[in-house]
Protein backbone atom coordinates (compact mmCIF):
# COMPACT_ATOMS: atom_id res chain seq x y z
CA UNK A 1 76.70 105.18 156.50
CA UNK A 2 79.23 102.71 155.02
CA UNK A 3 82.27 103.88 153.66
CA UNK A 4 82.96 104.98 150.32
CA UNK A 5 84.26 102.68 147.09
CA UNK A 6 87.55 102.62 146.89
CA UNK A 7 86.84 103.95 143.23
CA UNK A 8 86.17 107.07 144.83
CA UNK A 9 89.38 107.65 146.40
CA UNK A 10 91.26 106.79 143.52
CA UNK A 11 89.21 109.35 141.49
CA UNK A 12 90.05 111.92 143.64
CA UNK A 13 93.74 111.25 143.43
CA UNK A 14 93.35 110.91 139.95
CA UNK A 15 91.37 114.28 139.27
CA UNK A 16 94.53 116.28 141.65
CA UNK A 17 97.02 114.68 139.65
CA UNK A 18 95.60 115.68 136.43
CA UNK A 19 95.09 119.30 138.09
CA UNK A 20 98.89 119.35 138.82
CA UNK A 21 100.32 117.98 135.87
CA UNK A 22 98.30 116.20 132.64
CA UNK A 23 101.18 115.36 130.93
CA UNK A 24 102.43 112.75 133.93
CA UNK A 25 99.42 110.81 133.24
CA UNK A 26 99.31 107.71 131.34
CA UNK A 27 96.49 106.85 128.34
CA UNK A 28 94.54 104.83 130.45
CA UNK A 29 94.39 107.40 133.24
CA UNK A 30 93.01 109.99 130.91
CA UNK A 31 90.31 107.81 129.50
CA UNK A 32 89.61 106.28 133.19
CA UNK A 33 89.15 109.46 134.29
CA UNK A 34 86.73 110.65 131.18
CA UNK A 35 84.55 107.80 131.38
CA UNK A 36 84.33 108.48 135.44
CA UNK A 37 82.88 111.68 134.49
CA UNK A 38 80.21 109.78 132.25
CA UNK A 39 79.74 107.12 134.66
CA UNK A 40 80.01 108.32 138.22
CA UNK A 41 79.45 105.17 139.87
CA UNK A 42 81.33 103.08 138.55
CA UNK A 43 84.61 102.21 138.73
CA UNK A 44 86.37 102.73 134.70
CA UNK A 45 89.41 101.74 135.07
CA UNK A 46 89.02 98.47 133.65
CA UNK A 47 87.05 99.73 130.98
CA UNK A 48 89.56 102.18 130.08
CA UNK A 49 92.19 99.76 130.28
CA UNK A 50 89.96 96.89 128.16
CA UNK A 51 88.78 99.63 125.75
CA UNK A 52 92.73 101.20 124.78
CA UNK A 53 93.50 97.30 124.23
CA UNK A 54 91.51 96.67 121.82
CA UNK A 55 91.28 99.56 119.78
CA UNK A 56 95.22 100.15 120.13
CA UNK A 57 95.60 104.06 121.01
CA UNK A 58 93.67 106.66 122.48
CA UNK A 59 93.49 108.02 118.88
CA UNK A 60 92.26 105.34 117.09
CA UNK A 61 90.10 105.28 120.52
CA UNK A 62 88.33 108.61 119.77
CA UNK A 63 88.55 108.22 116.30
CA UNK A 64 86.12 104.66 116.44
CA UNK A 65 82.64 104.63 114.73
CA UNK A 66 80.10 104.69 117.71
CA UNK A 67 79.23 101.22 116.24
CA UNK A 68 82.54 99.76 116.57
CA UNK A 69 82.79 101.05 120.27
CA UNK A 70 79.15 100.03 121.23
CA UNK A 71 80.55 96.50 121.09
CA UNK A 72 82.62 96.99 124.25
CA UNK A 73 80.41 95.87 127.26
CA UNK A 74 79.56 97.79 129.62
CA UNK A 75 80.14 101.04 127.58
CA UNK A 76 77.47 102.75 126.36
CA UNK A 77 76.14 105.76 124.87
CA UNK A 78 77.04 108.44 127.54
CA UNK A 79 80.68 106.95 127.65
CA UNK A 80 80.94 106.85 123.79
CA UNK A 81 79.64 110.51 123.39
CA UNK A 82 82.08 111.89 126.04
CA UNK A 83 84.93 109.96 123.73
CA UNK A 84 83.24 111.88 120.83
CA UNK A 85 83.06 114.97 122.28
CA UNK A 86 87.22 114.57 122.81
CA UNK A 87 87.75 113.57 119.23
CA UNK A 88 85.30 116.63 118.18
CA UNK A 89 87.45 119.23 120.46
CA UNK A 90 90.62 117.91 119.18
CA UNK A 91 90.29 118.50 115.84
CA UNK A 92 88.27 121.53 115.98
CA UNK A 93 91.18 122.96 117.72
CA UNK A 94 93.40 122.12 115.35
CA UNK A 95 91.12 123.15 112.30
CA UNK A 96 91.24 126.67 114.50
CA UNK A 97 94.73 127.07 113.58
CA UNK A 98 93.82 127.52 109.42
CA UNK A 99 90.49 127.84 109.50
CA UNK A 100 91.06 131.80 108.72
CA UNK A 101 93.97 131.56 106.84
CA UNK A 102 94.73 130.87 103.39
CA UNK A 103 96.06 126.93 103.49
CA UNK A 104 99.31 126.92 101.56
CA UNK A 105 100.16 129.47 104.46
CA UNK A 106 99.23 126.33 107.04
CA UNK A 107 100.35 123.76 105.45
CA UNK A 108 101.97 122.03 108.81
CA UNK A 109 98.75 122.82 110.46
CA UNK A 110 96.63 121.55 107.90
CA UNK A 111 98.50 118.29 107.96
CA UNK A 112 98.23 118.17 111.52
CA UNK A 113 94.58 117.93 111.13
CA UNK A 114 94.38 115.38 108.43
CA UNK A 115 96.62 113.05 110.16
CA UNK A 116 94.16 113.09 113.15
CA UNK A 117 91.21 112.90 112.10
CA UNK A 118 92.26 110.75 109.04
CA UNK A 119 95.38 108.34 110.09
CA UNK A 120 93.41 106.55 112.71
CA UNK A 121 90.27 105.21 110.39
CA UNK A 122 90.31 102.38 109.29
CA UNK A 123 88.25 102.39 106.24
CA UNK A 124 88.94 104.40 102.84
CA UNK A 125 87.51 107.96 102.65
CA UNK A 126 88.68 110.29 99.96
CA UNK A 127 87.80 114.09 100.55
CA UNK A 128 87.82 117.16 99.04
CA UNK A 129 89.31 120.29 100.14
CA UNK A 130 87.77 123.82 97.94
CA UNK A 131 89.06 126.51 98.33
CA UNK A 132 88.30 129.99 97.26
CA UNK A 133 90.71 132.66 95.01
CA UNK A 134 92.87 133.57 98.38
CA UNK A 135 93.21 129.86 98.86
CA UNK A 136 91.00 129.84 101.78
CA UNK A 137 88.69 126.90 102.81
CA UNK A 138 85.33 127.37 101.50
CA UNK A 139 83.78 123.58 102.12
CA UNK A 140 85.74 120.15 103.25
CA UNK A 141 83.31 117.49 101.84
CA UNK A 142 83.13 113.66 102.38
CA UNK A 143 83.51 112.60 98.24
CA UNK A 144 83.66 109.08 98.92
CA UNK A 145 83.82 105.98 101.58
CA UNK A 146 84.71 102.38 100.56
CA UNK A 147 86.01 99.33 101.75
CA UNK A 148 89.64 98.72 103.34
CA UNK A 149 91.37 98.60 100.83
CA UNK A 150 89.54 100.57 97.88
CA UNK A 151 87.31 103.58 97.36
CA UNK A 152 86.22 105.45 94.23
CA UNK A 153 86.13 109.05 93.44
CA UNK A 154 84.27 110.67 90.44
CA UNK A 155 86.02 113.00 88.49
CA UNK A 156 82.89 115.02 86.89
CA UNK A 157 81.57 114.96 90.73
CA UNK A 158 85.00 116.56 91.92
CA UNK A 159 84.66 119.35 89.21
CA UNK A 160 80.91 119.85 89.40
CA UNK A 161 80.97 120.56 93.08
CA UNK A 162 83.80 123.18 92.64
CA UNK A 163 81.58 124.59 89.56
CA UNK A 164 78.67 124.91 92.19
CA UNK A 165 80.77 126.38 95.19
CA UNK A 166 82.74 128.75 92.57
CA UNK A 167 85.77 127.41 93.87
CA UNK A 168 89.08 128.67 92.14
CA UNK A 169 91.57 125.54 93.60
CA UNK A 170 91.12 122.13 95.38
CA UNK A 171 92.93 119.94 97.75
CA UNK A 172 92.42 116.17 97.32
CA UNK A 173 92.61 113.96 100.44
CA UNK A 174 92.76 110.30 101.03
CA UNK A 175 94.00 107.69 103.84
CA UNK A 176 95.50 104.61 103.47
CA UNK A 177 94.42 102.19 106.45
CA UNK A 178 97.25 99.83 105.70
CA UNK A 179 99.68 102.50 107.11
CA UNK A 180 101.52 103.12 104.32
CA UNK A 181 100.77 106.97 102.63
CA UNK A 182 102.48 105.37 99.06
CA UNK A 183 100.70 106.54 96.21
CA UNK A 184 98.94 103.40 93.85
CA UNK A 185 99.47 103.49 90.43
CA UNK A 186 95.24 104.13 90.02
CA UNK A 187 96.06 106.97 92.97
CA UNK A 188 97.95 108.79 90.54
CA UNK A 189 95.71 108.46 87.54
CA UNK A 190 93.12 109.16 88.99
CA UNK A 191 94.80 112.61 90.55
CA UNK A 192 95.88 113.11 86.74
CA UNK A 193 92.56 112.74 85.78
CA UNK A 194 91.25 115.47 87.86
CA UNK A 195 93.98 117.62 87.59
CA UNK A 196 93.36 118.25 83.62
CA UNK A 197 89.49 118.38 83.96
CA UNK A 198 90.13 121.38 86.53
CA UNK A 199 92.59 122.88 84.56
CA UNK A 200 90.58 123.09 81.77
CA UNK A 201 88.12 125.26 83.96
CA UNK A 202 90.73 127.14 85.20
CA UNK A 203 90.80 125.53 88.71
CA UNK A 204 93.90 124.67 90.26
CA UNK A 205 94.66 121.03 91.94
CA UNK A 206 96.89 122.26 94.45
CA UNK A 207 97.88 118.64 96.11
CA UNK A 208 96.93 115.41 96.58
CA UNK A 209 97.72 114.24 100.22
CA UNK A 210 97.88 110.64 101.11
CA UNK A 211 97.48 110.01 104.85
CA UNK A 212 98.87 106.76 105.75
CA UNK A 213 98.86 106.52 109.85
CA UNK A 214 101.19 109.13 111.50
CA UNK A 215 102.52 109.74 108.02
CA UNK A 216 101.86 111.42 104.67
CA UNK A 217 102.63 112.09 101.10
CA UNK A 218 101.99 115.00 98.98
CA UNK A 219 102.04 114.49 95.24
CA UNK A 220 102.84 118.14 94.95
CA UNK A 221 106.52 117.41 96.70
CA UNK A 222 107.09 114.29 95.14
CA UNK A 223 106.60 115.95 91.34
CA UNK A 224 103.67 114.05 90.81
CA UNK A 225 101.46 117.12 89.65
């Protein structure tokens, strides 16, 4: 018998190293060592390597459409679910930390969730947060996906969903893909909008979060509502 790929030894090093300490390893290492896992016979770390420079970061890595990444030869669907499954562990982790809690309680960990799963995308999704009379999540709902730089949101939509779930408050949520989480001037009309259809109702508009990469800004802080 012939000896081993070199991969193999590498992977070995690789897996002992990650035993001993995670945090010492680089990006590339992680998601070399992921995709091994997917693809045992092959040696990933030029895919690794190839797929972190073009997508920029391992979490706009895990956060790509399945489309997107299916571009990248020589990855396919087992790799791309394993960088799923990552992205879906993540974030359900951090969801763990309000899920059972009333959110103005959470607040850091709530925007510790939106900022991954929503700072990395980069197309326009506006969502709704509803929350019940203890301010606890009841439903977190796509309301709208649009283009790069624009996406609509309905106001009677907004207000008959809450009707339907009996919701008593709502949390409005929105990225930016340009990076920057500065309110437009049709951001704020439209939160205006919303904010006197629910009142009227007698449901609250708590915030409306703008997620613009790593950052954020909350209308509620900057007197906007």
């Amino acid at each position: 018998m012939g000896d081993a790929p070199d991969h193999v030894g590498h992977r070995a090093r690789l897996r002992a190293r990650l035993l001993d300490d995670a945090d010492g390893l680089a990006d590339y290492e992680l998601v070399e060592y992921l995709l091994a896992l997917a693809i045992p016979r092959r040696d990933t770390k030029p895919l690794a390597k190839a797929l972190l420079r073009e997508f920029g970061s391992l979490a706009q890595l895990v956060s790509a459409d399945p489309q997107s990444l299916r571009r990248i030869d020589g990855l396919g669907d087992t790799g791309i679910a394993a960088l799923k499954v990552v992205q879906a562990t993540g974030l359900r982790l951090l969801k763990g930390e309000f899920r059972d809690q009333p959110l103005l309680s959470s607040w850091d960990a709530l925007l510790d969730w939106l900022r991954a799963d929503m700072g990395p995308i980069d197309v326009e999704r506006v969502r709704v947060l509803y929350l019940n009379s203890r301010n606890m999540l009841i439903r977190d709902e796509l309301a709208s996906e649009g283009s790069i730089d624009q996406s609509a949101i309905y106001v009677r939509e907004v207000i008959k969903r809450a009707l339907e779930l009996g919701a008593s408050a709502i949390i409005l949520v929105h990225n930016h893909p340009s990076g920057s989480p500065e309110p437009s001037r049709q951001d704020i009309a439209i939160t205006r909008d919303i904010a006197g259809a629910a009142a009227k109702l007698g449901i609250a508009l708590h915030d409306h979060i703008i997620i613009g990469g790593s950052d954020y800004r909350s209308f509620r802080a900057m007197g906007l509502l």
